[in-house]
C-alpha atoms as a PDB file:
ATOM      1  CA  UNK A   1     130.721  -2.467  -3.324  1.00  0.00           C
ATOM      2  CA  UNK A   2     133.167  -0.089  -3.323  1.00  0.00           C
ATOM      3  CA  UNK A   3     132.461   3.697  -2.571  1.00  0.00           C
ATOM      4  CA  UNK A   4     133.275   6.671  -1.330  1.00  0.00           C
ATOM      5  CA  UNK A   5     131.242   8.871   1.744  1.00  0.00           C
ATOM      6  CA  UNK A   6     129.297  11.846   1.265  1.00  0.00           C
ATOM      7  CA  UNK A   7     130.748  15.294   1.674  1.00  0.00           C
ATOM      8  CA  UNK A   8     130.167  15.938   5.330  1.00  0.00           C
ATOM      9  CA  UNK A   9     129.270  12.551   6.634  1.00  0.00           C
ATOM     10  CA  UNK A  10     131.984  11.103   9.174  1.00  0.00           C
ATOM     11  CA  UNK A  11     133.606   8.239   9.518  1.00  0.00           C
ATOM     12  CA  UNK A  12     131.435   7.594  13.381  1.00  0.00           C
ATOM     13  CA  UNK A  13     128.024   8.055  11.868  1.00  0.00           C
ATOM     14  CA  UNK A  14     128.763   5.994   9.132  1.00  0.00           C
ATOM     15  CA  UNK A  15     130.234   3.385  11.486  1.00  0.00           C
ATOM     16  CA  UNK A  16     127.210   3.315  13.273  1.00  0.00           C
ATOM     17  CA  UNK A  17     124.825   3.833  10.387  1.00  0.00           C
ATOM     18  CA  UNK A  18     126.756   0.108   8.869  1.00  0.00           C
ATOM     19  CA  UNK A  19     126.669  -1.433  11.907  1.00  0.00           C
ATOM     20  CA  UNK A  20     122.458  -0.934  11.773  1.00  0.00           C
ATOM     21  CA  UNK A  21     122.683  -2.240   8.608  1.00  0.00           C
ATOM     22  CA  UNK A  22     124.511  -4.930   9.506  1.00  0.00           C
ATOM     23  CA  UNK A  23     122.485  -5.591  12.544  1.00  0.00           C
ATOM     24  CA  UNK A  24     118.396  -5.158  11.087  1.00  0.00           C
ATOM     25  CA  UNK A  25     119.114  -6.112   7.396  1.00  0.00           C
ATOM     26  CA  UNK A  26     122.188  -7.670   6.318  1.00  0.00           C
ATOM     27  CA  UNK A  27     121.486 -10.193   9.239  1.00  0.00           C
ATOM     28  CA  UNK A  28     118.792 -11.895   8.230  1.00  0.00           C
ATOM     29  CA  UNK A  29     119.365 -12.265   4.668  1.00  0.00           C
ATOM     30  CA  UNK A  30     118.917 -15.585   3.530  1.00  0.00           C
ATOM     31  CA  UNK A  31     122.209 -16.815   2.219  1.00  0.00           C
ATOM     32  CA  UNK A  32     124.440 -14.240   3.446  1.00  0.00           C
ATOM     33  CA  UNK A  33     127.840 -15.875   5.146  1.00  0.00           C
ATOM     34  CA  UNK A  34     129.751 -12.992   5.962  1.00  0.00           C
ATOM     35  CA  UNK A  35     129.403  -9.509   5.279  1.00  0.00           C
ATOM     36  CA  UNK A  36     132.778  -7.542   5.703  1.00  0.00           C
ATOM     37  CA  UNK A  37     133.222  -3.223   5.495  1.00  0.00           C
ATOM     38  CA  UNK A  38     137.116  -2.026   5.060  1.00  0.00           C
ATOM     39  CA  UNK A  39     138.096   2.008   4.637  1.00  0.00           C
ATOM     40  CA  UNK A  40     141.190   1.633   2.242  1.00  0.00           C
ATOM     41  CA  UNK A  41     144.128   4.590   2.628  1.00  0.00           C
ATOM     42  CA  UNK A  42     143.071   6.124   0.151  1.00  0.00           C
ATOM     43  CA  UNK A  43     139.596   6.907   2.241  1.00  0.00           C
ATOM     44  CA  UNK A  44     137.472   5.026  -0.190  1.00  0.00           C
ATOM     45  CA  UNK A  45     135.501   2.473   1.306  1.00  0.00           C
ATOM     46  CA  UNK A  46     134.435  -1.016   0.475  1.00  0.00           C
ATOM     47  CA  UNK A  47     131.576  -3.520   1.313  1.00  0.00           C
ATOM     48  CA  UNK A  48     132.341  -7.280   0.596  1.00  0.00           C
ATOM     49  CA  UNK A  49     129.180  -9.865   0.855  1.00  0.00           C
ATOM     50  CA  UNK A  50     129.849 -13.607   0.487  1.00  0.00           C
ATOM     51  CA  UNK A  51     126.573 -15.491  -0.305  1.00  0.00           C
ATOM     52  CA  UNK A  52     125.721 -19.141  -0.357  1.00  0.00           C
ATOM     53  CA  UNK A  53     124.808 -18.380  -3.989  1.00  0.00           C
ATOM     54  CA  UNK A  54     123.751 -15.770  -6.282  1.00  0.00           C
ATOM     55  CA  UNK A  55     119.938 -16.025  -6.255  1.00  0.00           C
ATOM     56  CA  UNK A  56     120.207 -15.696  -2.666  1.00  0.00           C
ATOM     57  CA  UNK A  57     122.648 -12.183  -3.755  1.00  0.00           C
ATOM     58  CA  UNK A  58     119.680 -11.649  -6.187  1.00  0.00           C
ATOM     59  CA  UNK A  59     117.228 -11.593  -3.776  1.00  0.00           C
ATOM     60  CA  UNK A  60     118.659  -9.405  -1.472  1.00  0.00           C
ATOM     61  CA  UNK A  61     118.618  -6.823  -3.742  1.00  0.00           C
ATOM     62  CA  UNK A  62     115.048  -6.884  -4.717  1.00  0.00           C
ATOM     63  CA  UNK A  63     114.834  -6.304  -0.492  1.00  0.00           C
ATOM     64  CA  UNK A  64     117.868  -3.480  -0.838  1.00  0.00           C
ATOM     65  CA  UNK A  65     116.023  -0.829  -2.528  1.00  0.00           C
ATOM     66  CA  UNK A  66     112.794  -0.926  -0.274  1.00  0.00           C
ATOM     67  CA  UNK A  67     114.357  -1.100   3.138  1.00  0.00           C
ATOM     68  CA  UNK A  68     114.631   1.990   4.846  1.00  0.00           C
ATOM     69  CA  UNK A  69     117.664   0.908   6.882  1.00  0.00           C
ATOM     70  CA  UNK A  70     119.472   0.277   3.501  1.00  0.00           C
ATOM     71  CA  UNK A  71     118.384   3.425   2.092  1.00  0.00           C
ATOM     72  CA  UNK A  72     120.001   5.380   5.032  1.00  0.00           C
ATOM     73  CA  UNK A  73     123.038   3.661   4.692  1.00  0.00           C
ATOM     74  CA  UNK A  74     123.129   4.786   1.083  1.00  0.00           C
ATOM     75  CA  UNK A  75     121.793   8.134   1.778  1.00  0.00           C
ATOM     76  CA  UNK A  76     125.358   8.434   3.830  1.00  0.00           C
ATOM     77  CA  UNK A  77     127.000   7.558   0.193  1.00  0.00           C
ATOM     78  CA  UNK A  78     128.891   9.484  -2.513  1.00  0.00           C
ATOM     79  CA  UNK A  79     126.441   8.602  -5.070  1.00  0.00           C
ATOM     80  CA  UNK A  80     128.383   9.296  -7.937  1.00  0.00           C
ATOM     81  CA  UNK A  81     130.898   6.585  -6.284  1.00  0.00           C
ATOM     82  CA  UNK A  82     129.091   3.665  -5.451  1.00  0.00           C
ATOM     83  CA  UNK A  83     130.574   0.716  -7.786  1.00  0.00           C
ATOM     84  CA  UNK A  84     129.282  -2.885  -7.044  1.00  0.00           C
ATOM     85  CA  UNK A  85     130.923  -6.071  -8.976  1.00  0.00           C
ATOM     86  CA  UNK A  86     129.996  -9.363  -8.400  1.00  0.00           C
ATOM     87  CA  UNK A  87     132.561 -12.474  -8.616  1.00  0.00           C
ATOM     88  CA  UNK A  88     131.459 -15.976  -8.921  1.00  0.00           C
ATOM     89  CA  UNK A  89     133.976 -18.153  -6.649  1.00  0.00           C
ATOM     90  CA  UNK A  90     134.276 -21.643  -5.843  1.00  0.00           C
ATOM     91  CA  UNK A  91     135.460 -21.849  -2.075  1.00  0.00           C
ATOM     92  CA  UNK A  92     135.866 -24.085   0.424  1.00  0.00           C
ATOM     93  CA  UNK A  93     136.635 -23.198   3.975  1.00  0.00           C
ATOM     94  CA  UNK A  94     135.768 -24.471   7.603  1.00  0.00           C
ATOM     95  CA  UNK A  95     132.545 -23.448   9.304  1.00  0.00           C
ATOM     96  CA  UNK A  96     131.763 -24.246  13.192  1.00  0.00           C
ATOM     97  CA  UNK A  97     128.166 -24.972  14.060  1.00  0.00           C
ATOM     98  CA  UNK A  98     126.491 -25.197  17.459  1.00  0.00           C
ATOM     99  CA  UNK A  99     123.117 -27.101  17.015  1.00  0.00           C
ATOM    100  CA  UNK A 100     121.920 -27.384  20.793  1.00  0.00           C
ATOM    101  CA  UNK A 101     124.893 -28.253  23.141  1.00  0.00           C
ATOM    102  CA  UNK A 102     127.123 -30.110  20.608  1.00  0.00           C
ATOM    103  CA  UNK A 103     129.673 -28.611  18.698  1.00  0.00           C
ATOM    104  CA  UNK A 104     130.412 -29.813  15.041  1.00  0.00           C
ATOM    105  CA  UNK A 105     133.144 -28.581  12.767  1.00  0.00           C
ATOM    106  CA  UNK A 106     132.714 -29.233   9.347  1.00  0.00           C
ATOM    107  CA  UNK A 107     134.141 -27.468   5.766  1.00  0.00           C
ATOM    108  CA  UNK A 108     131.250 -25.717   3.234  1.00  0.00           C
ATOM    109  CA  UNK A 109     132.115 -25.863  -0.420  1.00  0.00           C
ATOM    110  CA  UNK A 110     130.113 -23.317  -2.717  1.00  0.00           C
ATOM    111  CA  UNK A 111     130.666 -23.632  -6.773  1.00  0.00           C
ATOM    112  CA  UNK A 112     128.198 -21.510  -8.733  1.00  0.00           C
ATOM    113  CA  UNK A 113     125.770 -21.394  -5.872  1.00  0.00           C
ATOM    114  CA  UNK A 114     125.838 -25.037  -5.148  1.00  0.00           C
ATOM    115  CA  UNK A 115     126.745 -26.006  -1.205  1.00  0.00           C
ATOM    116  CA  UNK A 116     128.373 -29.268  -0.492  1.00  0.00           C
ATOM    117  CA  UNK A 117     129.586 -29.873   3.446  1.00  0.00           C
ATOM    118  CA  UNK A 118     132.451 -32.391   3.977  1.00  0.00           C
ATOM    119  CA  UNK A 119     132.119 -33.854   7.497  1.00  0.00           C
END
């Protein structure tokens, strides 16, 4: 999502309003890898979610408009700016796990929501 802030919001209470968002919603999402907030130069900012696939994206969003942690992260918002596109990808990339004491590495591949893992 790409947007813009409100007039008279600043940059520290918005850091601290996404880093609540980050840290009571966006974290437990199921199927959320990595959730990633940039200000570009031009002072617009953007929002970029990676899910495991898109009904897990789907479902967050049915959660998104009831949460009240969301909605005062959006209430923070340009709302004339906010401009979300969503773009299928087929990745593959290495992913660390620590189940217990013993450290695995292994690489996740996600095509059109489908997760393979090559040990």
């Amino acid at each position: 999502m790409r947007f813009r802030l409100a007039p008279g919001t600043g940059e520290e209470e918005f850091l601290a309003a996404d880093r609540r968002l980050q840290e009571e919603f966006a974290d437990h999402q199921p199927g959320l890898l990595r959730r990633t907030t940039a200000r570009g130069e031009d002072g617009d900012w953007i929002v970029i979610d990676l899910w495991r696939s898109a009904a897990d994206a789907d479902a967050c969003d049915q959660r998104w408009d009831d949460d009240p942690v969301a909605q005062g992260f959006m209430a923070l918002l340009d709302r004339s700016s906010p401009e979300a596109v969503r773009v299928p990808l087929s990745l593959r990339f290495p992913v660390t796990t620590v189940p217990g004491t013993t450290v695995r590495r292994e690489e996740v591949e996600i095509d059109d929501g489908t997760e393979r893992k090559h040990r």
